[in-house]
N, C-alpha and C. Protein backbone atom coordinates (compact mmCIF):
# COMPACT_ATOMS: atom_id res chain seq x y z
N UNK A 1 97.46 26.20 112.38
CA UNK A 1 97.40 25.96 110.95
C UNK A 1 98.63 25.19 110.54
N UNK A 2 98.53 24.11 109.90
CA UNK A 2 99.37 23.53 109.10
C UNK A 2 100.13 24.17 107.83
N UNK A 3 101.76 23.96 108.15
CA UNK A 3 102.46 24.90 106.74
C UNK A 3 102.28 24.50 105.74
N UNK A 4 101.73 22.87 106.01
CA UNK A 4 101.49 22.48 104.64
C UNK A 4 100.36 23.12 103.69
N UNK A 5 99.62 22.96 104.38
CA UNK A 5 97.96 23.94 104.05
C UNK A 5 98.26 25.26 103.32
N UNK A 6 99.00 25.69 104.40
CA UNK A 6 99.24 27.22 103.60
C UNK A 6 100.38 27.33 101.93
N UNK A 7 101.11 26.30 102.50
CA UNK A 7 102.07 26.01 101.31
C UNK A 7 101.07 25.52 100.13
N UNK A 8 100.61 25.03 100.49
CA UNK A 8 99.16 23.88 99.30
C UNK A 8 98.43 25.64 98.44
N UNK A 9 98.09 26.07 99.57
CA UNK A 9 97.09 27.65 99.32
C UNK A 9 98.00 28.20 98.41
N UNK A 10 99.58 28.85 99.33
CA UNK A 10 100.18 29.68 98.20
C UNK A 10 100.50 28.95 96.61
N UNK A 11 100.34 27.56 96.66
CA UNK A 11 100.68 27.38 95.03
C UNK A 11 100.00 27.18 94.12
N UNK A 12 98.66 27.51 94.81
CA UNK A 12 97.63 27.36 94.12
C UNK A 12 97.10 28.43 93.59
N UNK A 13 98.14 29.83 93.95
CA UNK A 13 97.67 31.10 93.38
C UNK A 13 99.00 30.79 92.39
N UNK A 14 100.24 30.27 92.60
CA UNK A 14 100.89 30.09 91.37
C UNK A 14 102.07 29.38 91.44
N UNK A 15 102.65 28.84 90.75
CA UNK A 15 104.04 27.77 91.13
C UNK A 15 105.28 29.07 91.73
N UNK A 16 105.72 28.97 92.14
CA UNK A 16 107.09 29.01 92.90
C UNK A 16 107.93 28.66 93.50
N UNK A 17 109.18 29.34 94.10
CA UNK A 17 110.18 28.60 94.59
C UNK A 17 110.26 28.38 96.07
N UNK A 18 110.73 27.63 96.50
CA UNK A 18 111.04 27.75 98.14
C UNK A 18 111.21 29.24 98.87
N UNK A 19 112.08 29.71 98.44
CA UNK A 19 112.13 31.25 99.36
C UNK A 19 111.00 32.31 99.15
N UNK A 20 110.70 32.19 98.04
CA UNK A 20 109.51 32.67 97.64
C UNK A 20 108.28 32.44 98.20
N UNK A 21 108.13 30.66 98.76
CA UNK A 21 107.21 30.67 99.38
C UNK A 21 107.45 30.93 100.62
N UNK A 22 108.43 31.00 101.22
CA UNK A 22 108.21 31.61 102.67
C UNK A 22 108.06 32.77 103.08
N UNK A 23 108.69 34.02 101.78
CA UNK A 23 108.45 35.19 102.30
C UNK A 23 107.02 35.51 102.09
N UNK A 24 106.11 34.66 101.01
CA UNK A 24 104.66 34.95 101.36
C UNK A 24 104.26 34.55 102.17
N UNK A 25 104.62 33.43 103.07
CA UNK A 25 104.22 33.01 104.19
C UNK A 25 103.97 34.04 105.09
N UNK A 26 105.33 34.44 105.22
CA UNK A 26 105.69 35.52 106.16
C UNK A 26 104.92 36.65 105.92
N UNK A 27 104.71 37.18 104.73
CA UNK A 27 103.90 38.19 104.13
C UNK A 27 102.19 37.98 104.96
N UNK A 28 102.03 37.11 104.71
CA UNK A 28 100.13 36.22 105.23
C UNK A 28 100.09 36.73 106.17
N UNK A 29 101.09 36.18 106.82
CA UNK A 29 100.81 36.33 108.85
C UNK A 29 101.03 37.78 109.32
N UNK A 30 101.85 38.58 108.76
CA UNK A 30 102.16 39.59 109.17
C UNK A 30 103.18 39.64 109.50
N UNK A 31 104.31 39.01 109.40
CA UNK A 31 105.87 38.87 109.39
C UNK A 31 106.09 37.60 110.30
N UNK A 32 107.43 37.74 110.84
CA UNK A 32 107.93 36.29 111.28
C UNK A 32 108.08 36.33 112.55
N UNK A 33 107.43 38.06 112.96
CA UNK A 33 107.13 38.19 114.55
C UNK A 33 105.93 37.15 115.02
N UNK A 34 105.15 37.30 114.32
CA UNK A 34 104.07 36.22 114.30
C UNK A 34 103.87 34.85 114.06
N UNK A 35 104.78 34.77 113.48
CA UNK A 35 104.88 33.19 112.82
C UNK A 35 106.46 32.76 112.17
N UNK A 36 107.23 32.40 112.79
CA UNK A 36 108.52 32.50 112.32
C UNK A 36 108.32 30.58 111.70
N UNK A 37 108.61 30.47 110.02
CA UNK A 37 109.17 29.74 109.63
C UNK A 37 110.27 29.30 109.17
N UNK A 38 111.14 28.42 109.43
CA UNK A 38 112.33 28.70 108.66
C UNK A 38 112.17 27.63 107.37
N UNK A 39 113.52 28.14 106.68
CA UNK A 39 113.32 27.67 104.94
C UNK A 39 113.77 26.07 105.35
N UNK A 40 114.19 25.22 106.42
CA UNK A 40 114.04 24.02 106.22
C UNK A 40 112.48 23.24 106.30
N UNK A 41 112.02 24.03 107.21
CA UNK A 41 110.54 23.50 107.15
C UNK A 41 109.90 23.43 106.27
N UNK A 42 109.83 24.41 105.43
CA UNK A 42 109.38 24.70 104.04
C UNK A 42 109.69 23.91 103.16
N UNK A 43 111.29 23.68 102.95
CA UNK A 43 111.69 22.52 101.94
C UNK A 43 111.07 21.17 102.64
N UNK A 44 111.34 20.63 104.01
CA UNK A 44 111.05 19.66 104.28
C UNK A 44 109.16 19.30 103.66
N UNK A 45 108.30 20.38 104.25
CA UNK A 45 107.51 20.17 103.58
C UNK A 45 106.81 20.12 102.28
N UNK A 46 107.90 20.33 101.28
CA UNK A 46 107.97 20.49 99.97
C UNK A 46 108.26 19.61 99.39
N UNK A 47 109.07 18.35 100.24
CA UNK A 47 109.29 17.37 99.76
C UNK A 47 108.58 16.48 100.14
N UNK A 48 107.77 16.54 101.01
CA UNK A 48 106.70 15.34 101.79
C UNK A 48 105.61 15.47 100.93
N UNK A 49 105.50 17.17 100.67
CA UNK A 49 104.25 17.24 99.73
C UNK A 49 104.21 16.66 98.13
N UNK A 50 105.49 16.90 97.78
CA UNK A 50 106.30 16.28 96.69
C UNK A 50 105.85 14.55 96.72
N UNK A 51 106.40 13.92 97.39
CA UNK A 51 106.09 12.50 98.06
C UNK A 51 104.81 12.26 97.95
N UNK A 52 103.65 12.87 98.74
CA UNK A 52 102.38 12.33 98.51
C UNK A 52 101.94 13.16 97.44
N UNK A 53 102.43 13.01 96.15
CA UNK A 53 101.98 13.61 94.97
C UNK A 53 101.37 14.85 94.84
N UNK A 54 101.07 15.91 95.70
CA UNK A 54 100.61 17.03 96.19
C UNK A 54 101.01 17.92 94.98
N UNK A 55 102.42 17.95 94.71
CA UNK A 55 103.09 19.15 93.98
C UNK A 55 104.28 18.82 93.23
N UNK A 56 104.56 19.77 92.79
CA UNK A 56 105.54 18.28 91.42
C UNK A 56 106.58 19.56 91.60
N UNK A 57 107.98 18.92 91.41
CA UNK A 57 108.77 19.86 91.23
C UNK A 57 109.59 19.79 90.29
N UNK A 58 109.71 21.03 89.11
CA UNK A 58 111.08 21.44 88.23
C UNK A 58 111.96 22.50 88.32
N UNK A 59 112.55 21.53 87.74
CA UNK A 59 114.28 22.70 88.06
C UNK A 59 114.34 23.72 86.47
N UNK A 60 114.38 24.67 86.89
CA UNK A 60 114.74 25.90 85.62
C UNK A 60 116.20 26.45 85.91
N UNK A 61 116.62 26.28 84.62
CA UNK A 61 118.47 26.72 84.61
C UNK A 61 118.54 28.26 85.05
N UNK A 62 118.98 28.66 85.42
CA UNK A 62 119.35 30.13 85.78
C UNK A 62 120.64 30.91 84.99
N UNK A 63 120.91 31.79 84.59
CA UNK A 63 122.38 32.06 83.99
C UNK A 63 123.45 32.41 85.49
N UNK A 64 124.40 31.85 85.13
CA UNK A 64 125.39 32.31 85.93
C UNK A 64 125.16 31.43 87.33
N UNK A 65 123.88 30.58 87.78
CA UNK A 65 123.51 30.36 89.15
C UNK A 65 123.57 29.22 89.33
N UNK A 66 122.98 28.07 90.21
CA UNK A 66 122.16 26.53 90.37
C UNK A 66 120.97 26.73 89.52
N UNK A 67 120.35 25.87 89.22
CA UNK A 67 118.93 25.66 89.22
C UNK A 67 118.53 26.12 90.29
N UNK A 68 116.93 26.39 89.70
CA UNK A 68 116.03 27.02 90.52
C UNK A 68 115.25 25.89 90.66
N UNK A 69 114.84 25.37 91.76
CA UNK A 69 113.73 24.27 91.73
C UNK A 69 112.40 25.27 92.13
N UNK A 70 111.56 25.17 91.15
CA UNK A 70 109.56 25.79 91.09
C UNK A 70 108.96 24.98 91.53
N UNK A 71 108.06 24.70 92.65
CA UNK A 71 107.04 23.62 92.85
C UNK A 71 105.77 24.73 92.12
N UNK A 72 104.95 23.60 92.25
CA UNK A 72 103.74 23.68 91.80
C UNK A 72 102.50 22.63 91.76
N UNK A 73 101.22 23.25 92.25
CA UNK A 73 100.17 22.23 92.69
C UNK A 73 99.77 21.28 91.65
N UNK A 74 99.36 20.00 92.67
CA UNK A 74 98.73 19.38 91.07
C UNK A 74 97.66 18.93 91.57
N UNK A 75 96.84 18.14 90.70
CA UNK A 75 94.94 18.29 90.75
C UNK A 75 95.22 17.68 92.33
N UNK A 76 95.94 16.44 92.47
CA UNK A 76 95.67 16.19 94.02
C UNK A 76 95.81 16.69 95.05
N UNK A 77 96.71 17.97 95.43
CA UNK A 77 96.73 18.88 96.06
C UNK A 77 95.19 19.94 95.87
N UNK A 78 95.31 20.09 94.55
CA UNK A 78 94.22 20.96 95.01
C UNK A 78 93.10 20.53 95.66
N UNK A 79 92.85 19.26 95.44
CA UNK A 79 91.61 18.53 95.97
C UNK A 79 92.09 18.47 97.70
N UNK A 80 93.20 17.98 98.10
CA UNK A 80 93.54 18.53 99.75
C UNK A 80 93.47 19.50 99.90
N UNK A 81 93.52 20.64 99.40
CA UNK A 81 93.34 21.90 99.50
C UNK A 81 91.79 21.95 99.75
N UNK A 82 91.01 21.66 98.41
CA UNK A 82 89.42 21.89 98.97
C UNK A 82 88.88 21.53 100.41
N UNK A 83 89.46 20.40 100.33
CA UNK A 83 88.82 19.53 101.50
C UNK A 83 88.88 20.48 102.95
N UNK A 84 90.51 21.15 102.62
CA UNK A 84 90.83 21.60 104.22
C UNK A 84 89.84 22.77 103.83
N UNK A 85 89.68 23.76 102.97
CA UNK A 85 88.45 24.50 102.96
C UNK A 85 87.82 24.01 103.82
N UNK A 86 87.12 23.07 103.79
CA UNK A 86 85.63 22.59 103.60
C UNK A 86 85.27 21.63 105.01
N UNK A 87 86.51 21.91 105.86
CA UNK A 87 86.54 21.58 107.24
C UNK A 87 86.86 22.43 108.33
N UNK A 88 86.24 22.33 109.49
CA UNK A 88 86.69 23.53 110.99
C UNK A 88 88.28 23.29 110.63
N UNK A 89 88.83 23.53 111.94
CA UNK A 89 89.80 23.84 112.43
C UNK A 89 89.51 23.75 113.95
N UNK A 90 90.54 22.71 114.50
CA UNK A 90 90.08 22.39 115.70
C UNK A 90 91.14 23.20 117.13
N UNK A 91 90.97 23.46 117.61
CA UNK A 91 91.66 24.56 118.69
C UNK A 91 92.57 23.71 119.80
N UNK A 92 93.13 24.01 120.36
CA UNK A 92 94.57 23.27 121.29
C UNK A 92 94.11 23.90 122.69
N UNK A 93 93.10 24.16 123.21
CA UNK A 93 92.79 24.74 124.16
C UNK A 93 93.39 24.23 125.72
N UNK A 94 92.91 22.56 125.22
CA UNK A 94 93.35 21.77 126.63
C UNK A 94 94.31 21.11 126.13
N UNK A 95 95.39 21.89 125.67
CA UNK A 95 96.62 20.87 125.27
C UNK A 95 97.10 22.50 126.17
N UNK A 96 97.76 22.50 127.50
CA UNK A 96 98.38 24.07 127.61
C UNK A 96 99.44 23.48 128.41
N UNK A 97 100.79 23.99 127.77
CA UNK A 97 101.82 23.87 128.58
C UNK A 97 101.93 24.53 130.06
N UNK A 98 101.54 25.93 129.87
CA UNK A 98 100.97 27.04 130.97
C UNK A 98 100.50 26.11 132.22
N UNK A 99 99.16 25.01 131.62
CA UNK A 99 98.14 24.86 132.91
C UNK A 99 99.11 23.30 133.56
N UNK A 100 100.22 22.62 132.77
CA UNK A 100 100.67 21.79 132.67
C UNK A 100 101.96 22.09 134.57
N UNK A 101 102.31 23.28 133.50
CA UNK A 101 103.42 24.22 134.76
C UNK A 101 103.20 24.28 135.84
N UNK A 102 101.43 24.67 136.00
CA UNK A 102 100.96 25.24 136.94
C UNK A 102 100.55 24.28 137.67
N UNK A 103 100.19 23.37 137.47
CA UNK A 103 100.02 22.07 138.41
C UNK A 103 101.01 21.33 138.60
N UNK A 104 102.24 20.91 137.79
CA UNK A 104 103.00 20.80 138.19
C UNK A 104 103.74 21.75 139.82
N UNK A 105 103.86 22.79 139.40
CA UNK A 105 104.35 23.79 140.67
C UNK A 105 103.37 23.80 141.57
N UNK A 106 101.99 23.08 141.88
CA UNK A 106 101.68 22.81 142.87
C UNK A 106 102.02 21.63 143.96
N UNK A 107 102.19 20.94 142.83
CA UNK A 107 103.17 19.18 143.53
C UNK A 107 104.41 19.16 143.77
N UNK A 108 105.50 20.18 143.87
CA UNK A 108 106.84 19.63 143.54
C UNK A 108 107.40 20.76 144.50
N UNK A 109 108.16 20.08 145.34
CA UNK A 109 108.68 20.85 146.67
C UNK A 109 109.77 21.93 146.23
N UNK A 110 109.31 23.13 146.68
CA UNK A 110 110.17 24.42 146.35
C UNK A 110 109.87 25.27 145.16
N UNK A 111 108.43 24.52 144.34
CA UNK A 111 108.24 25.32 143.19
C UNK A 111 107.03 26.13 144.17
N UNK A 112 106.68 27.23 143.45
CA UNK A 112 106.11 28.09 143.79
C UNK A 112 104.99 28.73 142.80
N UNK A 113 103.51 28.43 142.77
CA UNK A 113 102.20 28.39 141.82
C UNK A 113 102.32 30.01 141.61
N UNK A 114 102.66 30.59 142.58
CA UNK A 114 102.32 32.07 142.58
C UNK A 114 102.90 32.56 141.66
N UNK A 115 104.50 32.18 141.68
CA UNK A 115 105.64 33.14 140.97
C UNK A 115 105.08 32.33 139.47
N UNK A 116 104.77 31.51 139.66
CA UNK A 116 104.63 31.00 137.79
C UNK A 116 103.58 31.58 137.40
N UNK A 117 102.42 31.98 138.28
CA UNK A 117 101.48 32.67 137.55
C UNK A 117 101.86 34.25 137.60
N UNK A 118 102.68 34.58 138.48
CA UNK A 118 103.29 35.85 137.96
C UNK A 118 104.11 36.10 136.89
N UNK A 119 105.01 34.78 136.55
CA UNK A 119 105.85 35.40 135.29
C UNK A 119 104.88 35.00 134.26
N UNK A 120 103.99 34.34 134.29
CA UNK A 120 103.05 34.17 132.79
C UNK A 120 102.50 35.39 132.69
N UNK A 121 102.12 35.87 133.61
CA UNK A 121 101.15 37.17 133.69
C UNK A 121 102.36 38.29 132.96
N UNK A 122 103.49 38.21 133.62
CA UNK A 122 103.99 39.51 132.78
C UNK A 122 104.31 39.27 131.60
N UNK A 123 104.66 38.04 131.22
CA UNK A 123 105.16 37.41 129.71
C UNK A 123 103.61 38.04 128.85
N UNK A 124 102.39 37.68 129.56
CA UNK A 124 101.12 38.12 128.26
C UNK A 124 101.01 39.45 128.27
N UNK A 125 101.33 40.26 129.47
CA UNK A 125 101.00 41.94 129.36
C UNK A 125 102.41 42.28 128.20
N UNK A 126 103.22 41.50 128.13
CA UNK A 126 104.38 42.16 127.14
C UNK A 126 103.98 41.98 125.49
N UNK A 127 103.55 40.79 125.44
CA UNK A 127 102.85 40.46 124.12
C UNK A 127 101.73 41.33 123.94
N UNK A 128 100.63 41.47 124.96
CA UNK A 128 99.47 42.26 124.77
C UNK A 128 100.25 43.60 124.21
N UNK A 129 100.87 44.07 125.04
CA UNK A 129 101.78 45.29 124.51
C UNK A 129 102.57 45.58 123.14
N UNK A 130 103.00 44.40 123.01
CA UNK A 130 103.84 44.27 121.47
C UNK A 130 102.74 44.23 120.45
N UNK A 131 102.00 43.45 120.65
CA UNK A 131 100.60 43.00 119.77
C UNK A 131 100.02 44.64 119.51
N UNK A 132 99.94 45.03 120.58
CA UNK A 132 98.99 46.54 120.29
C UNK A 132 99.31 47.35 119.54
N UNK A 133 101.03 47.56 120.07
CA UNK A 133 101.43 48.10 119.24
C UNK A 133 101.93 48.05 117.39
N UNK A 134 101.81 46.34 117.41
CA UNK A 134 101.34 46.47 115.84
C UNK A 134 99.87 47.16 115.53
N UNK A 135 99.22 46.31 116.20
CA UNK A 135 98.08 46.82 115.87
C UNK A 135 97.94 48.37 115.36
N UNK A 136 98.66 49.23 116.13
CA UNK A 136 98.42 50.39 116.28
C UNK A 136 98.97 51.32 114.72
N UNK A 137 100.42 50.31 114.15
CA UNK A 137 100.99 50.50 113.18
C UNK A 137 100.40 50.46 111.96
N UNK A 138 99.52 49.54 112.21
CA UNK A 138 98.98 48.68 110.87
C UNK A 138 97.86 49.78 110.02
N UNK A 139 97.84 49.94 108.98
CA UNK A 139 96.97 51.04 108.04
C UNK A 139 95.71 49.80 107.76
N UNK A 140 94.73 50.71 108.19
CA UNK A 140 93.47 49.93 108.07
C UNK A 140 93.13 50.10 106.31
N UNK A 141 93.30 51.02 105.82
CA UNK A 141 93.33 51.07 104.66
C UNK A 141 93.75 49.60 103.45
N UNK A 142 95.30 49.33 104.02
CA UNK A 142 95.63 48.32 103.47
C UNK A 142 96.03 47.07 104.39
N UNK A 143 96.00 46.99 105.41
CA UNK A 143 95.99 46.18 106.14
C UNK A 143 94.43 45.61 106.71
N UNK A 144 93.97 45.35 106.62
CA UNK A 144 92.94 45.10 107.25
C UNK A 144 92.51 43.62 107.69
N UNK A 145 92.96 42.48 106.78
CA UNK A 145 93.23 41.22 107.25
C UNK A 145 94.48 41.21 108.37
N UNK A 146 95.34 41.80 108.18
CA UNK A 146 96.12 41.65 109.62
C UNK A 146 95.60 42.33 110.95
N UNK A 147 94.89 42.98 110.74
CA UNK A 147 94.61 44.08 111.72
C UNK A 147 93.33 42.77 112.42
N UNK A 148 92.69 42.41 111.79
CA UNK A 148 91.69 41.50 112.09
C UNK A 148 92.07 40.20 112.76
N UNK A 149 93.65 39.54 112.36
CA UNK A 149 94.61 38.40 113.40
C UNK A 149 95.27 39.26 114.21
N UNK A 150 95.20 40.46 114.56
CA UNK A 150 96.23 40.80 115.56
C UNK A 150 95.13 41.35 117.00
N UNK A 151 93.69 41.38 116.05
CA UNK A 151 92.30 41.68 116.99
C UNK A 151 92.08 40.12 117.45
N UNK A 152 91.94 39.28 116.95
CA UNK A 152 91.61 38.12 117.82
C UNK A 152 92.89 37.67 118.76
N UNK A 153 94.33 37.85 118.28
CA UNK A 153 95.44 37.82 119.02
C UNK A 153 95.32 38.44 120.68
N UNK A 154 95.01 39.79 120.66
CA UNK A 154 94.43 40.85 121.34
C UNK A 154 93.74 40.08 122.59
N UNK A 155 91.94 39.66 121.87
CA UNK A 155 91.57 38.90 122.70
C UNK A 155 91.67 37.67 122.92
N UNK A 156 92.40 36.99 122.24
CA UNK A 156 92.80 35.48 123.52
C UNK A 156 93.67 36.55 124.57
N UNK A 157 94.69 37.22 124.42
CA UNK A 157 95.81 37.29 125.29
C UNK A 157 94.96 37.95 126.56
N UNK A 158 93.66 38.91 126.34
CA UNK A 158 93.21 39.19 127.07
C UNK A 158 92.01 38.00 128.20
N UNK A 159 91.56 37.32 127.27
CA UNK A 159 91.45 36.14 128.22
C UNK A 159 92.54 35.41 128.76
N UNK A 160 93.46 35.12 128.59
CA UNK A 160 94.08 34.53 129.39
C UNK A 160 94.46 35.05 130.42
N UNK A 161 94.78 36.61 130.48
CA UNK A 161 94.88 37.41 131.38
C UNK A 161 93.92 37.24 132.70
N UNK A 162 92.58 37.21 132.28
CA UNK A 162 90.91 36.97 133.07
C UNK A 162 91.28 35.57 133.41
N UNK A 163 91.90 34.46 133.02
CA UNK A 163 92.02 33.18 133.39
C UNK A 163 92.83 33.10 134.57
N UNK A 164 94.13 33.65 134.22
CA UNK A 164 95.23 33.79 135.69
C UNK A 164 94.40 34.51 136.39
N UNK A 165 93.80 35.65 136.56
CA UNK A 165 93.24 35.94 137.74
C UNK A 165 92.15 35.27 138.51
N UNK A 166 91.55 34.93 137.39
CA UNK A 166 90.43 33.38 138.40
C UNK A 166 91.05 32.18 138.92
N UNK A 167 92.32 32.02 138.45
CA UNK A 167 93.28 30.86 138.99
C UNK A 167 94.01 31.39 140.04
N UNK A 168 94.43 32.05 139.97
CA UNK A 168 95.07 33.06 141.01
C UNK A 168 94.37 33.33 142.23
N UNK A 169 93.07 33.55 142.53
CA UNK A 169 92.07 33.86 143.36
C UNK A 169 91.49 32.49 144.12
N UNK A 170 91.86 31.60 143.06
CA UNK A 170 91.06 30.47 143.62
C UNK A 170 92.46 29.32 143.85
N UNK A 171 93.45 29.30 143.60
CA UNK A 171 94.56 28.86 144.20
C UNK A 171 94.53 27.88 145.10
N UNK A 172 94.11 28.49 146.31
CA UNK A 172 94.77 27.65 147.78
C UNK A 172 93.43 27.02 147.75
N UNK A 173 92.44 26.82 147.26
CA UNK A 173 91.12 25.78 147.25
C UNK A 173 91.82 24.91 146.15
N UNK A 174 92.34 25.29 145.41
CA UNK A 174 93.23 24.37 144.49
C UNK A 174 93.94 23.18 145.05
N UNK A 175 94.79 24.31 145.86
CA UNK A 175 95.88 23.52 146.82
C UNK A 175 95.42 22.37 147.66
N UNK A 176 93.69 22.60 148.15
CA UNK A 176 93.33 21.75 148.87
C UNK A 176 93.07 20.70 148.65
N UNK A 177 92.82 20.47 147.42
CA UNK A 177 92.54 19.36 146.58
C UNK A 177 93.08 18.43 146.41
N UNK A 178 93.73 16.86 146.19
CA UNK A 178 94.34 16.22 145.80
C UNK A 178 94.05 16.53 143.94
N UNK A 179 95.79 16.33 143.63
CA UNK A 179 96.37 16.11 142.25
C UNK A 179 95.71 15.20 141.58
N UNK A 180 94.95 15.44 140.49
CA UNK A 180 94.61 14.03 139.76
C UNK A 180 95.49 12.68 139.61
N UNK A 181 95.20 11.66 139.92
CA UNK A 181 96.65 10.24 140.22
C UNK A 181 95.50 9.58 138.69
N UNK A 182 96.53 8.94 138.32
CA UNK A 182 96.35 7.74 137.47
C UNK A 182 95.20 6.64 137.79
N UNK A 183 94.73 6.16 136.96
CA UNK A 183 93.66 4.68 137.65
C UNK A 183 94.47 4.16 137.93
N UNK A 184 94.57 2.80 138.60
CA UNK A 184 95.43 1.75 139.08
C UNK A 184 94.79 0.84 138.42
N UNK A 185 95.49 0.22 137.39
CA UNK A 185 95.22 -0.99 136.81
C UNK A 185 95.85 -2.29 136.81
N UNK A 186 95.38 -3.08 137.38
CA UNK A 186 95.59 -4.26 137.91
C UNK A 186 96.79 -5.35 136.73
N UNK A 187 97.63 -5.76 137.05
CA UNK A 187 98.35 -5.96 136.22
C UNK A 187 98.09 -7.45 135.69
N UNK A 188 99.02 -7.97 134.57
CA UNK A 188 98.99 -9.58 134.59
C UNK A 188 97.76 -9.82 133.64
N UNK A 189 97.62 -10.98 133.69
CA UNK A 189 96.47 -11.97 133.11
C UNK A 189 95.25 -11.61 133.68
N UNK A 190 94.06 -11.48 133.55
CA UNK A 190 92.96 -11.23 134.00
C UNK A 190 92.73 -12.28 134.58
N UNK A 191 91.46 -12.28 135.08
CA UNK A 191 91.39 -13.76 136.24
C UNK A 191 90.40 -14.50 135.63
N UNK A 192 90.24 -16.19 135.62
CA UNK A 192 89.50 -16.73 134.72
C UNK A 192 88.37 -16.83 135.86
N UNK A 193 87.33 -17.05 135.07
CA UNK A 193 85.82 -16.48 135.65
C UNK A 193 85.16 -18.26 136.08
């Protein structure tokens, strides 16, 4: 998800300030265990959004303080806002640093496929573990949208788990394989016909 999106969402329930919008940020996701933003991102995107006319910003005097700068949506934001409604959301599936590692450490003398799929493996049983144990915290009563991202959290981590072990198993047929190489494309001027 884009911060902008969500930034667009929170000001569209009402104008506010920068810190304000991040601790609802943070609030959304379920804290910053989950989603850590920091307040430059926020401003940065406050001002880009600012820039493409998205959200307008004023400064209110404070006693004793700086100004407070309030953003707040305007019709053209909200209309980016609808739109992202009104579209999927597309998934990073085959963008994986993980599967990137892992073939790498099949080509490169002294790395070792095994130990990398062993430390991924314990890195997801620790998250599966941390994850649960929110889960476990969370009052269904009033939680129940988090409880519902920390259930799909749950199962990716548990597929990926089922993934290393089918990679894991099937490995040294891996190994047998040649590395995908580049096309070879012929360089220069093409040749006249």
């Amino acid at each position: 998800m884009s911060v902008r999106f969500a930034i667009l969402g929170l000001l569209a329930q009402r104008p506010r300030h920068g810190y304000e919008l991040r601790a609802a940020f943070e609030a959304l996701v379920g804290g910053e265990e989950n989603w850590d933003v920091k307040p430059a991102q926020i401003y940065t995107t406050l001002d880009r959004l600012e820039e493409s006319g998205l959200v307008t910003e004023e400064a209110v005097e404070q006693e004793g303080g700086p100004e407070k700068r309030i953003y707040a949506i305007t019709p053209a934001g909200r209309a980016e806002l609808e739109s992202w409604f009104a579209t999927s959301v597309g998934s990073e599936h085959q963008r994986d640093e993980f599967f990137v590692k892992l073939m790498l450490s099949l080509a490169v003398d002294g790395a070792n496929p095994y130990k990398v799929i062993q430390t991924q493996r314990a890195a997801l049983y620790q998250r599966l573990h941390d994850v649960t144990l929110q889960r476990q915290r969370a009052d269904p009563q009033t939680e129940l949208a988090h409880i519902l991202l920390l259930d799909k959290t749950v199962m990716h981590l548990e597929a990926d788990l089922r993934w290393l072990d089918m990679v894991e198993a099937r490995l040294d047929e891996v190994r047998r394989q040649p590395l995908p190489q580049p096309e070879v494309k012929p360089r220069g001027r093409p040749r006249r016909r």
